[in-house]
Protein backbone atom coordinates (compact mmCIF):
# COMPACT_ATOMS: atom_id res chain seq x y z
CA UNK A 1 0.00 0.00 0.00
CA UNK A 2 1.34 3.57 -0.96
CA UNK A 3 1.63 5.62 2.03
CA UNK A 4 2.11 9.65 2.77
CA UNK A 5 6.09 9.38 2.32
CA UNK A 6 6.30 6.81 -0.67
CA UNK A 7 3.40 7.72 -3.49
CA UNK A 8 4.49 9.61 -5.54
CA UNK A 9 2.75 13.47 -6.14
CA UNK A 10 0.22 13.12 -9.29
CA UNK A 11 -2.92 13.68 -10.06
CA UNK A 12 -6.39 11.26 -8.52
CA UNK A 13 -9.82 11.86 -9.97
CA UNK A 14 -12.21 11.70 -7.08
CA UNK A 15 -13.61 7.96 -7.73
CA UNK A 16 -9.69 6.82 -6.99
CA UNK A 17 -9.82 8.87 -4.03
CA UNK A 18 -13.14 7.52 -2.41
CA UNK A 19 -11.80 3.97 -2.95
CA UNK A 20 -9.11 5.09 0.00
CA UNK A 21 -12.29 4.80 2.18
CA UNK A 22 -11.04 3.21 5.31
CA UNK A 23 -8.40 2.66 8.38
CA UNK A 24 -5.79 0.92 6.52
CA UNK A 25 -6.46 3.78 3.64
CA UNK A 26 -7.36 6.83 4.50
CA UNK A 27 -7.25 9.46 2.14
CA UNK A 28 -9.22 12.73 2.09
CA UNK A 29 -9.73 15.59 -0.43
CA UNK A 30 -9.15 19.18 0.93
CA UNK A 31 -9.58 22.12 -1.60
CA UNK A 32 -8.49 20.26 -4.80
CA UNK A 33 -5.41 18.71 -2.90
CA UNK A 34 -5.36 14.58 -2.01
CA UNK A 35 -4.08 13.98 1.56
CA UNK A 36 -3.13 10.70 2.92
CA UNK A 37 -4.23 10.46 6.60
CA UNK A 38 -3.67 6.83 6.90
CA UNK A 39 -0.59 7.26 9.84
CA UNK A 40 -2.47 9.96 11.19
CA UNK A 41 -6.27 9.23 11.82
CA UNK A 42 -5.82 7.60 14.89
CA UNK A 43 -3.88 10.80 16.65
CA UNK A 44 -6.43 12.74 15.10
CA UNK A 45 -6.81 15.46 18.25
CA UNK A 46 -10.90 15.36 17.77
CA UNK A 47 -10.43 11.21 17.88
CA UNK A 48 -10.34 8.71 14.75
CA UNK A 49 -14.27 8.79 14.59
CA UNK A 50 -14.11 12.28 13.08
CA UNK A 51 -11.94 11.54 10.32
CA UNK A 52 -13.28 8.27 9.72
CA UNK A 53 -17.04 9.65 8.59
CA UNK A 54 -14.98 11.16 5.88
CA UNK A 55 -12.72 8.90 4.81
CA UNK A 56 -12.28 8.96 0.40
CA UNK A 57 -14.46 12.22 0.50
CA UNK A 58 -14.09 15.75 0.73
CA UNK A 59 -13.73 17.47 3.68
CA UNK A 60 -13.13 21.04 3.00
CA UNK A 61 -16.34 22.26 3.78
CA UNK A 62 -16.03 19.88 7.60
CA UNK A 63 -13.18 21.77 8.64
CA UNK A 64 -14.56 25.22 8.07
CA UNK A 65 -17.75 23.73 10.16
CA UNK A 66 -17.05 23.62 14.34
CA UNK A 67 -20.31 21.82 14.76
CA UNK A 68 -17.94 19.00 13.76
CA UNK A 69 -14.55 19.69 15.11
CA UNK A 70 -12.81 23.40 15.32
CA UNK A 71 -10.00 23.60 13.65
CA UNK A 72 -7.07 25.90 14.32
CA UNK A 73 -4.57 26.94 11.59
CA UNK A 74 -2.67 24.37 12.99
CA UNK A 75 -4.38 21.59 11.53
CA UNK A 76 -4.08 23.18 7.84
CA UNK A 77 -0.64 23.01 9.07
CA UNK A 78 -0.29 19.42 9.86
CA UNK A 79 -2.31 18.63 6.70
CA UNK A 80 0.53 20.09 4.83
CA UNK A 81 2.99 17.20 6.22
CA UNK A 82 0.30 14.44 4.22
CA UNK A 83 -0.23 15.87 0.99
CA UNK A 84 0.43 13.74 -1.72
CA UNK A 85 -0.88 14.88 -5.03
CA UNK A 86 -4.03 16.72 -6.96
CA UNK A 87 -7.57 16.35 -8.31
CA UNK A 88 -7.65 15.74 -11.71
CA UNK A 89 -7.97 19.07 -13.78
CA UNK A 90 -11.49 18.21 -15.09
CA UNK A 91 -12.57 17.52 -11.98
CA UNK A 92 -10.99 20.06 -9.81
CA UNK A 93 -14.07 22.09 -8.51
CA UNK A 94 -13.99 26.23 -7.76
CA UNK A 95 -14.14 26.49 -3.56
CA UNK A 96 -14.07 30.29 -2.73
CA UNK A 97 -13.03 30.14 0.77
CA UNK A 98 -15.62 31.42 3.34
CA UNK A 99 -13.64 33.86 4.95
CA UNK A 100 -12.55 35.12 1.61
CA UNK A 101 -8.70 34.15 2.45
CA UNK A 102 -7.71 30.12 2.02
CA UNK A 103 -6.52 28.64 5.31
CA UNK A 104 -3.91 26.97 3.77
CA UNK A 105 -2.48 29.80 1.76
CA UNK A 106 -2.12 31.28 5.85
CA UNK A 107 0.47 28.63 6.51
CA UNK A 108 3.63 30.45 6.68
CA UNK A 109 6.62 28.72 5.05
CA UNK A 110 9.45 29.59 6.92
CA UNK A 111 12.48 28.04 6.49
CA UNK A 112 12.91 25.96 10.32
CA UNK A 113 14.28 22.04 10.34
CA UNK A 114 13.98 19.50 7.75
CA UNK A 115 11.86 16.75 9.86
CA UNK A 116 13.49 14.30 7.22
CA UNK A 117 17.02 14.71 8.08
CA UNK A 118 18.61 14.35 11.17
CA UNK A 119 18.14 16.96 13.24
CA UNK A 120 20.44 17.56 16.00
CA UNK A 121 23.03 19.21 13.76
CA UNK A 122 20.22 21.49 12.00
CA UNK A 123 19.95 22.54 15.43
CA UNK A 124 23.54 22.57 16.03
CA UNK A 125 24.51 24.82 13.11
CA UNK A 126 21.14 27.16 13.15
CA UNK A 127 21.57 31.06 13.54
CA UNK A 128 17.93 31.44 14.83
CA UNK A 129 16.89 34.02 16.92
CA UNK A 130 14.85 33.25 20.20
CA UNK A 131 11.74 34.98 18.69
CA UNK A 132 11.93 32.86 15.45
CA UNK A 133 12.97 29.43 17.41
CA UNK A 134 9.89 29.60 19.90
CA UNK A 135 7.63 30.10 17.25
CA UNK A 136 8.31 27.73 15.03
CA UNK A 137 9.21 24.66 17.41
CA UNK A 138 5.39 25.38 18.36
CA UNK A 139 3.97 24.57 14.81
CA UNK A 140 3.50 21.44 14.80
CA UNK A 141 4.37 18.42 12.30
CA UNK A 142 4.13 15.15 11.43
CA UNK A 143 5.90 12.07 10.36
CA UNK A 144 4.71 8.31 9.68
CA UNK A 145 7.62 7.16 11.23
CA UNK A 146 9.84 8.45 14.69
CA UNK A 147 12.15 11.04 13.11
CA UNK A 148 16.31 11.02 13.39
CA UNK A 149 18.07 12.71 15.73
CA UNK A 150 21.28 11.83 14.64
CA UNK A 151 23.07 10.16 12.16
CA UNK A 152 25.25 8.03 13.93
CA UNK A 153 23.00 5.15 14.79
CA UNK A 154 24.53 4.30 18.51
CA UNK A 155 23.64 7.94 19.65
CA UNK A 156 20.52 7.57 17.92
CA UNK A 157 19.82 4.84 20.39
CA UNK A 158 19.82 7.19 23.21
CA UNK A 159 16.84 9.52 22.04
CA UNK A 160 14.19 6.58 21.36
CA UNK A 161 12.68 5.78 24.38
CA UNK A 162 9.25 3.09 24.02
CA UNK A 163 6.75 3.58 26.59
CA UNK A 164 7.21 0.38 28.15
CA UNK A 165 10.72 1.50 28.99
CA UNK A 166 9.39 3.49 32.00
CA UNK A 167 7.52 1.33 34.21
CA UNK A 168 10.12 -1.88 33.59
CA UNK A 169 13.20 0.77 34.75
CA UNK A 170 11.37 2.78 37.45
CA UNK A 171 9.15 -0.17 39.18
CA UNK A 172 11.40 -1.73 40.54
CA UNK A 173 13.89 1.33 42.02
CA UNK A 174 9.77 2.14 43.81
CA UNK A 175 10.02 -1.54 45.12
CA UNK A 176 13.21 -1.36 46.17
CA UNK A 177 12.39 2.37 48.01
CA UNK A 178 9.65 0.67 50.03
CA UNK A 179 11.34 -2.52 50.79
CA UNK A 180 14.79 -0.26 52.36
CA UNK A 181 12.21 2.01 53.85
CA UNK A 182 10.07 -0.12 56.29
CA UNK A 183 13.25 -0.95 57.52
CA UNK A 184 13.63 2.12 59.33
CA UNK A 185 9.57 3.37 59.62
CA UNK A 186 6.06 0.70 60.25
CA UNK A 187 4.18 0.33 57.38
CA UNK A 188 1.62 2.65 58.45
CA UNK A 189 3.81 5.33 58.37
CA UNK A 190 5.19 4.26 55.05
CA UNK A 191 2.00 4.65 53.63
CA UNK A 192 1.75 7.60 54.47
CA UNK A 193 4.75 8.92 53.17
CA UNK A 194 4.24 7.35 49.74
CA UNK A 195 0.43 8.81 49.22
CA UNK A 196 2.27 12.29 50.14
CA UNK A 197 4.64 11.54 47.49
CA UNK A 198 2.39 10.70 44.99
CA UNK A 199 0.11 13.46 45.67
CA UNK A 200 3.33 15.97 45.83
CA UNK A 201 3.82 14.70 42.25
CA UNK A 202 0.82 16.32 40.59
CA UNK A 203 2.21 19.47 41.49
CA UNK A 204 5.55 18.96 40.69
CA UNK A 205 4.59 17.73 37.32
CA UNK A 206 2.68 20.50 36.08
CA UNK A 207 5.80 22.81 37.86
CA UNK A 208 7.97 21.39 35.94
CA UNK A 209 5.77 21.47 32.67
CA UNK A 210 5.35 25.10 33.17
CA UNK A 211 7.95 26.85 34.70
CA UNK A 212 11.04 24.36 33.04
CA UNK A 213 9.89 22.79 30.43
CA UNK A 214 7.86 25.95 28.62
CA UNK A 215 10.70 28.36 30.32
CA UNK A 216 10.47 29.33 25.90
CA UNK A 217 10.46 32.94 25.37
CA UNK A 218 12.82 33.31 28.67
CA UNK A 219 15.97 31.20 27.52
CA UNK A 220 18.93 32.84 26.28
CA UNK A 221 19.75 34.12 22.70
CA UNK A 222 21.92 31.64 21.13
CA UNK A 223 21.93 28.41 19.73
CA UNK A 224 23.20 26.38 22.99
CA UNK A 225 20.15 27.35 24.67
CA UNK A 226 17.95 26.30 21.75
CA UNK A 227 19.13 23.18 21.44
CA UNK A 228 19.13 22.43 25.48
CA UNK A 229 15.51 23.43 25.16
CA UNK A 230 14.84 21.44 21.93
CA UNK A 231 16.22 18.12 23.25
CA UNK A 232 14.24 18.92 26.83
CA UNK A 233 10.72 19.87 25.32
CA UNK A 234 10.94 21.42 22.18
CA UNK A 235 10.95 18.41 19.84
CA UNK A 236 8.29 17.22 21.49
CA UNK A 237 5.86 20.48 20.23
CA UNK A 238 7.68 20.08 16.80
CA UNK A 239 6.69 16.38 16.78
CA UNK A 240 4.12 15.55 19.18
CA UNK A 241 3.17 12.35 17.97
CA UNK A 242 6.52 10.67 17.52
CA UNK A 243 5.94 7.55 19.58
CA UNK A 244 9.18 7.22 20.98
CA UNK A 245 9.50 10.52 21.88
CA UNK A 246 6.72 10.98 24.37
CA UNK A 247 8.15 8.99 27.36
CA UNK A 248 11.16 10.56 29.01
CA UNK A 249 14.29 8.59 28.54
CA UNK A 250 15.81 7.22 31.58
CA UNK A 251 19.22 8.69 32.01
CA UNK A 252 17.38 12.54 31.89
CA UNK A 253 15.08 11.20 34.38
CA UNK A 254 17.52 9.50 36.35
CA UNK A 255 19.22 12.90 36.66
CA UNK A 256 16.42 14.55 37.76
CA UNK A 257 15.43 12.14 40.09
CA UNK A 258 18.47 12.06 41.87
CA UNK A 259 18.56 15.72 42.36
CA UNK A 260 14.70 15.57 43.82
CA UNK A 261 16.23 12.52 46.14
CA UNK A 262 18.88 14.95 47.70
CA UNK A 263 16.40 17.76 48.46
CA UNK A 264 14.05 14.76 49.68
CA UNK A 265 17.03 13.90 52.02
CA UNK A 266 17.37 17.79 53.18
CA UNK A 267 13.99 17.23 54.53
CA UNK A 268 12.83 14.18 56.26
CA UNK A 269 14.42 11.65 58.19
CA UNK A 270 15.22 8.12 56.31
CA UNK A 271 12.33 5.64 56.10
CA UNK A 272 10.02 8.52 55.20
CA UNK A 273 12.72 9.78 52.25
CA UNK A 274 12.01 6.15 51.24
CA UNK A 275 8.42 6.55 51.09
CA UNK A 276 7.86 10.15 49.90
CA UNK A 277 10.55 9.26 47.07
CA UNK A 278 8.69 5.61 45.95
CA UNK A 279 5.53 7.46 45.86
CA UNK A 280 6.99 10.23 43.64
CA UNK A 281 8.58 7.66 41.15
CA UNK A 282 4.94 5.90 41.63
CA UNK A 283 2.96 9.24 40.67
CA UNK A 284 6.16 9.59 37.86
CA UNK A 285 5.48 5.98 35.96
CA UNK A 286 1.74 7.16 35.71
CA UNK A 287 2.11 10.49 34.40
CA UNK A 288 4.44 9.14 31.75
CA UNK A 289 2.34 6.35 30.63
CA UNK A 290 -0.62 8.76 30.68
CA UNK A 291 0.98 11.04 28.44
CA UNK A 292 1.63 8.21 25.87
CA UNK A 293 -1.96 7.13 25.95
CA UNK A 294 -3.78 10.97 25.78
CA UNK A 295 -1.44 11.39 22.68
CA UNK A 296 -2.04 7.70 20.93
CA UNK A 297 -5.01 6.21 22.86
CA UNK A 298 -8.59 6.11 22.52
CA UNK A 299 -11.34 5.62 25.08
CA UNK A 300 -15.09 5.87 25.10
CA UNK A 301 -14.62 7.22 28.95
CA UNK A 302 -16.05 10.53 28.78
CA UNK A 303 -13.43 12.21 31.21
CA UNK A 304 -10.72 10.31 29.58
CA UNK A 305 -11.53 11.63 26.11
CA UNK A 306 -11.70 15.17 27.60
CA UNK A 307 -8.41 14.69 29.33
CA UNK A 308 -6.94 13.77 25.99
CA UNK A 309 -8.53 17.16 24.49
CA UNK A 310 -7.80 19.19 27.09
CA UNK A 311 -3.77 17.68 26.45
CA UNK A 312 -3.97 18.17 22.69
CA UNK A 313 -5.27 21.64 22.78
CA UNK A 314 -2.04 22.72 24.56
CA UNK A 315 0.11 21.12 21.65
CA UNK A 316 -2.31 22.31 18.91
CA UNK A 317 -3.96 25.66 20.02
CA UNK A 318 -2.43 27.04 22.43
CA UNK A 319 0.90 26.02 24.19
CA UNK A 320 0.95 28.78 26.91
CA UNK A 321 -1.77 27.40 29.06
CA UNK A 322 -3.03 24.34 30.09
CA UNK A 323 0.44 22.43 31.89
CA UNK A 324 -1.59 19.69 33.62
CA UNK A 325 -1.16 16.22 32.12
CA UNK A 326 -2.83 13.80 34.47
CA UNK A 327 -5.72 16.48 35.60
CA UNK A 328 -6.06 20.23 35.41
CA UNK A 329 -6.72 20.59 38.71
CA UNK A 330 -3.45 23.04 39.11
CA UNK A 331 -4.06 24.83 36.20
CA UNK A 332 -7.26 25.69 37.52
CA UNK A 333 -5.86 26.77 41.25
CA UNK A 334 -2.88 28.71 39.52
CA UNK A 335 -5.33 30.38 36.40
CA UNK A 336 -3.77 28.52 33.27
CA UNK A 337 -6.15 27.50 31.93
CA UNK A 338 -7.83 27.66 28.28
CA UNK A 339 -9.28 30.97 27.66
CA UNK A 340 -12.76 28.92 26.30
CA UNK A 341 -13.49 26.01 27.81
CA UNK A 342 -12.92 22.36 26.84
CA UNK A 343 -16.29 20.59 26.02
């Protein structure tokens, strides 16, 4: 089967295109312009349902109409990244936008990173300023396949991180936490310690989200800090459906970890350093595998569907509010949250 990176750009008359009318061919029609949505429709933000009551038609029309699913200029963004050829000229029908200005024609084509090329050294060797970095690192784009970082194949390595990684490295360090701890506190007070630290993460996590990991339009000019905040966070609002970039990799969270374990021990006496610290790296391993899921799962749980909109709004609409992952419960103490609400 021909997919978005191998068919080659030509021209489909509209009975070829409705024949790509289902999951393992997807292929829509979007002002004249054939689109192959066959890696995408299942990260489709508004879920795989949407895009599926239009599979092998045309849907320009359906995007212009929020009764369906709103659509930023974002999404005529990451259409771009799919397109893979044009309606024949006989059959190419005149679709004055509504607004009187095409959405797509909006798309600005600035010249950022080459998601097909490695792209540590694009990053490396850029001379972008920190206006023109945070911007664009914020559009965001896809790929039917986890992109490069680097050429050399052993670093490579390093950057891929499945989600199964985290629970099978960080499990057992909470086991082992618990086990040293009752050794020095009763279980009861154990317990205690390790709902505090799992509680203590929801706050740390959106913290962190907020305050490190969007520190954007305060870092440094100069390339250095680009790149530190490209391999921390950036790439993921470049690429935010890369699967094996979605899941921290171990030897950055290791790091961190072992700096929150020496404030930890600043604090409280052992046993309870145990417990506060397993139920951190407990409250960790969930947020992490949440994350994967709001970005490639589905779920006909109503507040697990919203959770995954609420998520994919701050990739797609609007990355300067809306830090909670697991719940927005701190967003809504500390006021980040979306201007409109999330229905």
């Amino acid at each position: 089967m021909e997919t978005a990176g191998e068919t080659k750009l030509r021209e489909y008359s509209r009975a070829e295109v409705a024949k790509h009318d289902n999951a393992q061919s997807l292929w829509v029609i979007r002002g004249n312009q054939v689109f192959d949505l066959t890696t995408f429709h299942t990260d489709h933000p508004g879920g795989s349902d949407v895009l599926m009551q239009f599979a092998g038609q045309d849907v320009t029309e359906a995007m212009r109409d929020s009764s369906i699913h709103t659509h930023a200029i974002q999404a005529y963004r990451v259409l771009k990244d799919f397109y893979v050829g044009e309606i024949t000229s006989d059959e190419r029908q005149d679709q004055p936008p509504a607004s009187g200005c095409d959405e797509m024609e909006q798309v600005e084509e600035e010249k950022f990173l080459d998601i097909n090329r490695p792209l540590f050294m694009q990053m490396w060797n850029s001379k972008f300023t920190r206006e023109f970095y945070i911007r664009e690192v914020h559009k965001a784009h896809h790929l039917p396949r986890p992109a490069v970082f680097f050429a050399n194949s052993f670093c490579e390595t390093f950057t891929r991180t499945p989600w199964w990684v985290i629970p099978v490295y960080w499990v057992p360090i909470m086991v082992t936490l618990l086990v040293l701890g009752v050794k020095y506190e009763p279980p009861n007070v154990m317990l205690v310690g390790f709902v505090f630290g799992l509680v203590s993460w929801t706050l740390l996590e959106y913290s962190m989200h907020r305050f490190v990991f969007h520190y954007d339009e305060n870092i440094p000019e100069g390339t250095i800090a680009q790149v530190a905040h490209f391999l921390l966070h950036g790439v993921h609002h470049f690429l935010p459906m890369d699967p094996l970039r979605l899941v921290m990799p171990p030897a950055l969270s290791t790091f961190l970890g072992l700096n929150i374990l020496g404030l930890l021990c600043c604090i409280f006496t052992p046993g309870m350093v145990h417990a506060v610290a397993a139920g951190l790296t407990a409250g960790y391993v969930l947020y992490d595998e949440c994350h994967y899921w709001l970005h490639h799962g589905t779920s006909s749980n109503k507040h697990l569907s919203q959770l995954k909109t609420y998520h994919l709004r701050h990739h797609y609409k609007d990355f300067k509010a809306g830090f909670g992952i697991t719940s927005d419960f701190w967003d809504t103490v500390f006021g980040t949250q979306f201007a409109t609400p999330v229905c």
